[in-house]
C-alpha atoms as a PDB file:
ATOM      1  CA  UNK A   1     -36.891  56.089  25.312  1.00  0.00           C
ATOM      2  CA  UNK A   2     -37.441  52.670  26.926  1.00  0.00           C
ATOM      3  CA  UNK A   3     -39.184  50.918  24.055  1.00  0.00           C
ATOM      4  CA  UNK A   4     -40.480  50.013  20.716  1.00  0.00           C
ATOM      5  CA  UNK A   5     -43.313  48.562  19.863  1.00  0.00           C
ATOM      6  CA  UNK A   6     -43.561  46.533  16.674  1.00  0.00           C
ATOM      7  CA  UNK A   7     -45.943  43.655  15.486  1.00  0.00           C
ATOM      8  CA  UNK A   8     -45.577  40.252  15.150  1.00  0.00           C
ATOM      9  CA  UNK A   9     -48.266  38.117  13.098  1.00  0.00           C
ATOM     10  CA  UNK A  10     -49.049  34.845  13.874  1.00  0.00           C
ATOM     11  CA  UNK A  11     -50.873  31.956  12.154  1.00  0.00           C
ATOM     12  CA  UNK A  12     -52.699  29.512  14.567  1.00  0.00           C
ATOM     13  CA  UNK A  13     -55.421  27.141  13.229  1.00  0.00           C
ATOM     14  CA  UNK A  14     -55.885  29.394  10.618  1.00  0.00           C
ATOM     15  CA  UNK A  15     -56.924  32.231  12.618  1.00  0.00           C
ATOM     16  CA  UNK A  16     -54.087  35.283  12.514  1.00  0.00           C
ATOM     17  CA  UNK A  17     -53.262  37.088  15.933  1.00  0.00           C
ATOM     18  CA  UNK A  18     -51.399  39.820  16.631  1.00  0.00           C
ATOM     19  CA  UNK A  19     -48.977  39.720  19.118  1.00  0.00           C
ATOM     20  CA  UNK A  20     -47.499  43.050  20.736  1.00  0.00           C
ATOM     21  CA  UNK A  21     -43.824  42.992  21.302  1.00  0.00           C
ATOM     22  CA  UNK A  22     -41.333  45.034  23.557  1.00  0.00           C
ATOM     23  CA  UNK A  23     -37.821  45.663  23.010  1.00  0.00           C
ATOM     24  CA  UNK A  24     -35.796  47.124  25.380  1.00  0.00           C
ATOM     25  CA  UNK A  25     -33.566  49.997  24.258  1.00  0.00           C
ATOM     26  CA  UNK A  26     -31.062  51.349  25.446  1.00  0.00           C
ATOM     27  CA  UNK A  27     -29.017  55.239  24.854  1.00  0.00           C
ATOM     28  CA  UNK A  28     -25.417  54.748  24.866  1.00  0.00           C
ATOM     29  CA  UNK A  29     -23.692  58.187  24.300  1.00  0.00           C
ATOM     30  CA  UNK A  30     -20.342  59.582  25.226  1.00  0.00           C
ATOM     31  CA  UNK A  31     -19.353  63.145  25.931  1.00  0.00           C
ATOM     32  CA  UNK A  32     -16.713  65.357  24.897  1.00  0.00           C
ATOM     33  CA  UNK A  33     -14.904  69.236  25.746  1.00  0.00           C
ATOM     34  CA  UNK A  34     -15.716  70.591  22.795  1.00  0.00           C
ATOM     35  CA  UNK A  35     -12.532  71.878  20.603  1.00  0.00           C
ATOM     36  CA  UNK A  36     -14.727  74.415  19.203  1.00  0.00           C
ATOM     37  CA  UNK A  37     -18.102  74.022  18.270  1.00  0.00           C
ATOM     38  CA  UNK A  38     -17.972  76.454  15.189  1.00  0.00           C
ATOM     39  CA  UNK A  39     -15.242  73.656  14.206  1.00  0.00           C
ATOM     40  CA  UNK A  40     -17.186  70.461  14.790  1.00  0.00           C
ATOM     41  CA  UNK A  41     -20.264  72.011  13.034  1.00  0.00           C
ATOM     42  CA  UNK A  42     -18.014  72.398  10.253  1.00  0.00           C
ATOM     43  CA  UNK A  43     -16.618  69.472  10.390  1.00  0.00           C
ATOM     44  CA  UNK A  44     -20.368  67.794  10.328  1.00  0.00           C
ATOM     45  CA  UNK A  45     -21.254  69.401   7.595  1.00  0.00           C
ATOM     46  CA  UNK A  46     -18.258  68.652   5.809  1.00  0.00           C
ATOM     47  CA  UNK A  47     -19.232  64.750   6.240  1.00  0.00           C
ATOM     48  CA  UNK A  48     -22.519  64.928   5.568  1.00  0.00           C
ATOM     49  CA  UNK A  49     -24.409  65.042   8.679  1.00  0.00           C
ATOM     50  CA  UNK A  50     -27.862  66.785   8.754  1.00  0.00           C
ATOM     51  CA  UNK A  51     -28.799  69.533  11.297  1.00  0.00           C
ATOM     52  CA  UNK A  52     -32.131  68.373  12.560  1.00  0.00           C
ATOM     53  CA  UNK A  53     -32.487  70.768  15.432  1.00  0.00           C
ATOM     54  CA  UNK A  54     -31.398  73.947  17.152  1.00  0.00           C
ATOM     55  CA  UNK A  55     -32.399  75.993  19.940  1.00  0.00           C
ATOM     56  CA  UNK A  56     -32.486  76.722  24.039  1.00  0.00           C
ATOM     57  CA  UNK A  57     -33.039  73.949  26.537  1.00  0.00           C
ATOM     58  CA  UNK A  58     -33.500  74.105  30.097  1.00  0.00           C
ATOM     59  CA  UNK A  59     -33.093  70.741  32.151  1.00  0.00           C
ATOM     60  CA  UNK A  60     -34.453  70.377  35.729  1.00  0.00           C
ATOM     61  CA  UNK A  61     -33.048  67.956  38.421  1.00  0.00           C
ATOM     62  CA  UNK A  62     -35.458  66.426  41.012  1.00  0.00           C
ATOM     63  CA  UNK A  63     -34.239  64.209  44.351  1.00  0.00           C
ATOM     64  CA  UNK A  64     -36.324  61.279  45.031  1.00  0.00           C
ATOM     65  CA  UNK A  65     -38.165  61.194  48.426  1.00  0.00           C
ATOM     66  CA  UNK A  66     -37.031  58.157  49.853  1.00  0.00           C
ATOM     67  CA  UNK A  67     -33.911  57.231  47.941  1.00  0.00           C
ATOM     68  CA  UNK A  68     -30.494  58.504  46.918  1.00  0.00           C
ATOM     69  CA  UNK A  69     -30.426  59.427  43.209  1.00  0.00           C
ATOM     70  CA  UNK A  70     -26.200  59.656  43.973  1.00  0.00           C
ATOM     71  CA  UNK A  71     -26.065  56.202  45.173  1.00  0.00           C
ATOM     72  CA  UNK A  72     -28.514  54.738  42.987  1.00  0.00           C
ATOM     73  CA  UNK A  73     -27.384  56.070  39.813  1.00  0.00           C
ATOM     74  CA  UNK A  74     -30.415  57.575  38.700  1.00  0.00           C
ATOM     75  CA  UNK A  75     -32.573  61.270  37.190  1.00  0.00           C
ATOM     76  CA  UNK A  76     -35.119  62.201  36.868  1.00  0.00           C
ATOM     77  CA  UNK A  77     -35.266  65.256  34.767  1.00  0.00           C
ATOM     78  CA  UNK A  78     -37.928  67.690  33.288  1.00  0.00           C
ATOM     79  CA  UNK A  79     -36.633  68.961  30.233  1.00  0.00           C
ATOM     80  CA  UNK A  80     -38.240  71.845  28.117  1.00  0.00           C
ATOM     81  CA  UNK A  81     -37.521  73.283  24.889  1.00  0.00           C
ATOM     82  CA  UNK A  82     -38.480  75.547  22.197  1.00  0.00           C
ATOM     83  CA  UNK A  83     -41.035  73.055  20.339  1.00  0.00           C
ATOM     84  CA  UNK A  84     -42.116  71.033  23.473  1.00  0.00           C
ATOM     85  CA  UNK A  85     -41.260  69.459  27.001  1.00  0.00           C
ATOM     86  CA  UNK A  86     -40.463  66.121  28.069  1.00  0.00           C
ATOM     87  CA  UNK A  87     -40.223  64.095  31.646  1.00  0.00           C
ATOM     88  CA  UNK A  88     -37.331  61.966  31.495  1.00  0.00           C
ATOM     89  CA  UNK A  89     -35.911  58.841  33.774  1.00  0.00           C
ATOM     90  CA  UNK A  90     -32.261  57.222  33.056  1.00  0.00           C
ATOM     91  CA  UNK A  91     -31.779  54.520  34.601  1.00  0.00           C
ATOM     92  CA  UNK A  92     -28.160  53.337  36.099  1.00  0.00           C
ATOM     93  CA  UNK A  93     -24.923  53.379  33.698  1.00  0.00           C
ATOM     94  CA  UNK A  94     -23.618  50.110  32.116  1.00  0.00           C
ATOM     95  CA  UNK A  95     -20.509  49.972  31.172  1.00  0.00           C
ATOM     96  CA  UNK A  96     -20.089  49.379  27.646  1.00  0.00           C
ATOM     97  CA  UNK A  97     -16.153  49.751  26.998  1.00  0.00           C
ATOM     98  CA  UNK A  98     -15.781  53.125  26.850  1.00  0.00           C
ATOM     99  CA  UNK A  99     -18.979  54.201  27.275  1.00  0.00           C
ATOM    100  CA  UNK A 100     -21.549  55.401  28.765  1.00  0.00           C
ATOM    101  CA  UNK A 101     -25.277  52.918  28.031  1.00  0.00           C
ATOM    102  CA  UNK A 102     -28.280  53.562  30.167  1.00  0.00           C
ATOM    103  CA  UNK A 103     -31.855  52.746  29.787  1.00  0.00           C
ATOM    104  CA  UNK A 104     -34.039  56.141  29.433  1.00  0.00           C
ATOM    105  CA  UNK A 105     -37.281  56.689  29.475  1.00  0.00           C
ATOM    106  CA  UNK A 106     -39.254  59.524  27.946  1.00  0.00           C
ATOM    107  CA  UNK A 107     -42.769  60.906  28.409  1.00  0.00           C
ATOM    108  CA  UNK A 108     -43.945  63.799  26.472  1.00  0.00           C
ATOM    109  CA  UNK A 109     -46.103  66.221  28.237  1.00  0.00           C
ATOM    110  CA  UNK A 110     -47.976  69.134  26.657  1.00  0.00           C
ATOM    111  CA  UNK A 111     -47.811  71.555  30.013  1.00  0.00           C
ATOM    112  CA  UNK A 112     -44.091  71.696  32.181  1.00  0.00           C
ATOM    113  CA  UNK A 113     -45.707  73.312  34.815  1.00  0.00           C
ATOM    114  CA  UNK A 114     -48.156  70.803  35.409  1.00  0.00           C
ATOM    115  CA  UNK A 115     -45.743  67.899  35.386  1.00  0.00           C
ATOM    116  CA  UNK A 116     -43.354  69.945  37.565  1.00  0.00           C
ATOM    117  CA  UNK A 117     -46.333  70.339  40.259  1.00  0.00           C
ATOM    118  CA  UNK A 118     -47.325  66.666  39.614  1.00  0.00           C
ATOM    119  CA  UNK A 119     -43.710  65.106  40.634  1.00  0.00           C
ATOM    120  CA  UNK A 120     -43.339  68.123  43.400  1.00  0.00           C
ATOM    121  CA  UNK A 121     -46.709  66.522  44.813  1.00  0.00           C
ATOM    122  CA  UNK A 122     -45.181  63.266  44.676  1.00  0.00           C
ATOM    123  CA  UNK A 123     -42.683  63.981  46.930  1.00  0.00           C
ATOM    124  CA  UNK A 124     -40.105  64.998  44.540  1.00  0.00           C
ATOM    125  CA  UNK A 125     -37.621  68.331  44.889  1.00  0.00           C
ATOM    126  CA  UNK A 126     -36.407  70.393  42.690  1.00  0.00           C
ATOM    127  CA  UNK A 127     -32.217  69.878  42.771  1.00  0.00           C
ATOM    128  CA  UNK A 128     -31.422  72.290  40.050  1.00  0.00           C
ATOM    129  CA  UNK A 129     -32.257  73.763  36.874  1.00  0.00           C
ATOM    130  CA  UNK A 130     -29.125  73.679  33.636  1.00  0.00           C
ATOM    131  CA  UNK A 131     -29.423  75.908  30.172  1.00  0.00           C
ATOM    132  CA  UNK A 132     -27.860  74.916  27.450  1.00  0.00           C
ATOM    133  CA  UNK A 133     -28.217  76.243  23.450  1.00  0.00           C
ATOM    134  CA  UNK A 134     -27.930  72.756  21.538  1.00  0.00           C
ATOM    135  CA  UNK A 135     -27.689  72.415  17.867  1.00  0.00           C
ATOM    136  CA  UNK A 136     -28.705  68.749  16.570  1.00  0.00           C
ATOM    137  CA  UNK A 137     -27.009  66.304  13.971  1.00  0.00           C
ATOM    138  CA  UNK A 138     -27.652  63.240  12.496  1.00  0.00           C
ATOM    139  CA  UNK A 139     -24.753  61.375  11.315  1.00  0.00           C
ATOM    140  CA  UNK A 140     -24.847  58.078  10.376  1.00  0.00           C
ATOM    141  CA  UNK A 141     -26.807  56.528  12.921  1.00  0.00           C
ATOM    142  CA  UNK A 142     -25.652  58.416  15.385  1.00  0.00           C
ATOM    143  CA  UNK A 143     -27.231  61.837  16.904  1.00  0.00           C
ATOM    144  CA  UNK A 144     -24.672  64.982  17.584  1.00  0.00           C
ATOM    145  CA  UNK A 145     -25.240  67.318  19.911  1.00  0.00           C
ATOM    146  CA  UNK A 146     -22.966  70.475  20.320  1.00  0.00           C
ATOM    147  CA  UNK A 147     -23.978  72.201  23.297  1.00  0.00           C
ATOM    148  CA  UNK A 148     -23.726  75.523  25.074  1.00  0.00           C
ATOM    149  CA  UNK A 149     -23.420  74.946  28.649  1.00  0.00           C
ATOM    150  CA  UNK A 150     -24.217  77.838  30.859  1.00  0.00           C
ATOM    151  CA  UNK A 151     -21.759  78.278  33.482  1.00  0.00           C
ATOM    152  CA  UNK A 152     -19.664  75.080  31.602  1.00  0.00           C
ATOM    153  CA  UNK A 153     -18.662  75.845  28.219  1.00  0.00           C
ATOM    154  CA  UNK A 154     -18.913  73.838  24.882  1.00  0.00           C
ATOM    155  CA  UNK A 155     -19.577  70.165  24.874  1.00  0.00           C
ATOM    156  CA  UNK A 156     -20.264  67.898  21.913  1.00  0.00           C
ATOM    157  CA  UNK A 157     -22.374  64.755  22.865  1.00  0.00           C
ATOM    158  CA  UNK A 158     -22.439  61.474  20.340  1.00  0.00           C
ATOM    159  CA  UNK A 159     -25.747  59.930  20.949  1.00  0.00           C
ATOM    160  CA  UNK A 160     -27.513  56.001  19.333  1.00  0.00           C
ATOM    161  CA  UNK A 161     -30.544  54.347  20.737  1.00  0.00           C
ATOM    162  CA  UNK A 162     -29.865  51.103  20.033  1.00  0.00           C
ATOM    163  CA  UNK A 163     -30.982  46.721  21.809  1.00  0.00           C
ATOM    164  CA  UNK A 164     -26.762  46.029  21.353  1.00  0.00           C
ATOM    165  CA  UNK A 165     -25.421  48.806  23.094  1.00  0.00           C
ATOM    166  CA  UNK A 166     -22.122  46.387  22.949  1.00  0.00           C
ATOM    167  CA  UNK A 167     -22.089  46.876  18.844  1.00  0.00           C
ATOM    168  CA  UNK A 168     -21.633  50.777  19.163  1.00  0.00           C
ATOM    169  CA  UNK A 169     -18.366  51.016  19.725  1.00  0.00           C
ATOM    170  CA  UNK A 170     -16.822  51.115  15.868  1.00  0.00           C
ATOM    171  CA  UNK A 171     -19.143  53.852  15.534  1.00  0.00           C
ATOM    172  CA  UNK A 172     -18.251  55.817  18.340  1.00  0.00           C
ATOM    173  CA  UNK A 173     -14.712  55.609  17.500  1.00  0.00           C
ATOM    174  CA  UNK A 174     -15.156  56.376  13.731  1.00  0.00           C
ATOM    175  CA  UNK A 175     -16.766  59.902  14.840  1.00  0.00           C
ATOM    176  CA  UNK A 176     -14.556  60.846  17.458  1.00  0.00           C
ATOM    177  CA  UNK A 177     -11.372  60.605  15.185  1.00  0.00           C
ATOM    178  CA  UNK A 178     -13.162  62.178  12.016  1.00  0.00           C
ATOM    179  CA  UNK A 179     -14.340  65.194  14.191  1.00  0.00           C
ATOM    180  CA  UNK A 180     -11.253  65.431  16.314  1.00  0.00           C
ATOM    181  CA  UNK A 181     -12.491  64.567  20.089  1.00  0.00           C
ATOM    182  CA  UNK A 182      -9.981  63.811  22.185  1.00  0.00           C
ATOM    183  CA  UNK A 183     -10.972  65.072  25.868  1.00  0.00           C
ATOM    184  CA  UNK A 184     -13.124  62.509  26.726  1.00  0.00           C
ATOM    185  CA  UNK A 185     -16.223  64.086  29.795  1.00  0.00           C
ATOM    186  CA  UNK A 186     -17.323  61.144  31.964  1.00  0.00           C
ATOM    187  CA  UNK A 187     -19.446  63.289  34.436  1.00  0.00           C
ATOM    188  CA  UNK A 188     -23.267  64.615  33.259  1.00  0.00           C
ATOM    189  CA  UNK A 189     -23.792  68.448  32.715  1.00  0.00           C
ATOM    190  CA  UNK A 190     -26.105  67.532  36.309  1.00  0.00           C
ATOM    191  CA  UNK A 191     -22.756  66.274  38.023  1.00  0.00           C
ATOM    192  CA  UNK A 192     -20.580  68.899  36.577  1.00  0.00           C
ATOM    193  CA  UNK A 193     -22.926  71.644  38.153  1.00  0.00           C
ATOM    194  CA  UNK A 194     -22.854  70.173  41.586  1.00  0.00           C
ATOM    195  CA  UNK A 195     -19.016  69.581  41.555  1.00  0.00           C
ATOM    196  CA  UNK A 196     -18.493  73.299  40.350  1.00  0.00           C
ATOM    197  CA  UNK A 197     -20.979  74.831  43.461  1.00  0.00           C
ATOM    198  CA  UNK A 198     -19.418  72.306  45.400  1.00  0.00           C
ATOM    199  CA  UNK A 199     -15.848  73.651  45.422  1.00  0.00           C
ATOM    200  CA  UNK A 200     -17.464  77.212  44.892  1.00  0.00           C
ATOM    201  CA  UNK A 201     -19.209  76.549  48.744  1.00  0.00           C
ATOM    202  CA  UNK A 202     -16.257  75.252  49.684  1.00  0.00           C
ATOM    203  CA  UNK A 203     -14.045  78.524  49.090  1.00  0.00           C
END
């Protein structure tokens, strides 16, 4: 998500206007090896946190036509899940201590076919496509994703949208000690899957 959009009223000559304003946001999120995701989820629950979601995703990869996404630090991904589907851009990392900040944006689109064939028409390729089961927390202000990686294992994912990505990082630290993280993943699932049929190509 690159934006919200709020309003701001204004009194001029005694005439009110409304102004349109937008705010940059940005998703700052760190990744972990999961220690067991039966065990986070318990742990969640045992703080409070609220399942919000659970089910099967599948994430597709495209390659720009006339630019390295590897260099550039970019994705564009099509994502689809059980209640919908969703065209996504992130934009490159920041570096926000530990973490990982990067803009996204996010499109919702009612048929995954057709915005598959739109960005194939573009000039876009298909890189590769990554299933995952996810189940969904909220916790605090933070989202909490523990994921099923196909062909990668358990993951747990601490997610905020937020303008101060710089301000996160009390909150980040909070939920990694309460729910035990301690193997921190730096790489997206996207990287991890090229790495892995890298060295599988190479032996």
């Amino acid at each position: 998500m690159v934006s919200v959009r709020f309003e701001r009223r204004l009194v001029l000559d005694s005439l009110i206007y409304t102004q349109a304003v937008q705010v940059r946001v940005i998703e700052v999120e760190s990744k972990y090896h999961s220690p067991g995701n039966d065990k986070v989820e318990k742990a969640l629950v045992k703080l409070g946190a609220k399942k919000i979601a659970e089910g099967t995703i599948e994430d597709t990869y495209f390659s720009h036509p006339g630019r390295d996404f590897g260099k550039t630090d970019e994705a564009l991904r099509l994502r689809k899940r059980d209640d919908g589907s969703e065209l996504n851009y992130k934009g490159p990392r920041m570096k926000v201590e530990s973490l990982k900040a990067r803009e996204e944006i996010t499109l919702k689109v009612d048929n995954s076919l057709a915005a598959q064939r739109i960005v194939e028409r573009l000039g876009f390729k298909e890189v590769c496509s990554i299933k995952k089961k996810r189940a969904s927390f909220i916790y605090d202000k933070m989202r909490v994703d523990l994921d099923d990686v196909e062909g990668l294992g358990e993951f747990v994912e601490i997610e905020i949208l937020t303008e101060s990505p710089e301000r996160t990082s009390l909150l980040f630290e909070t939920a990694v000690k309460e729910l035990e993280l301690d193997k921190a993943e730096p790489m997206t699932y996207f990287e991890l899957i090229l790495e892995k049929e890298s060295h599988k190509n190479k032996g």
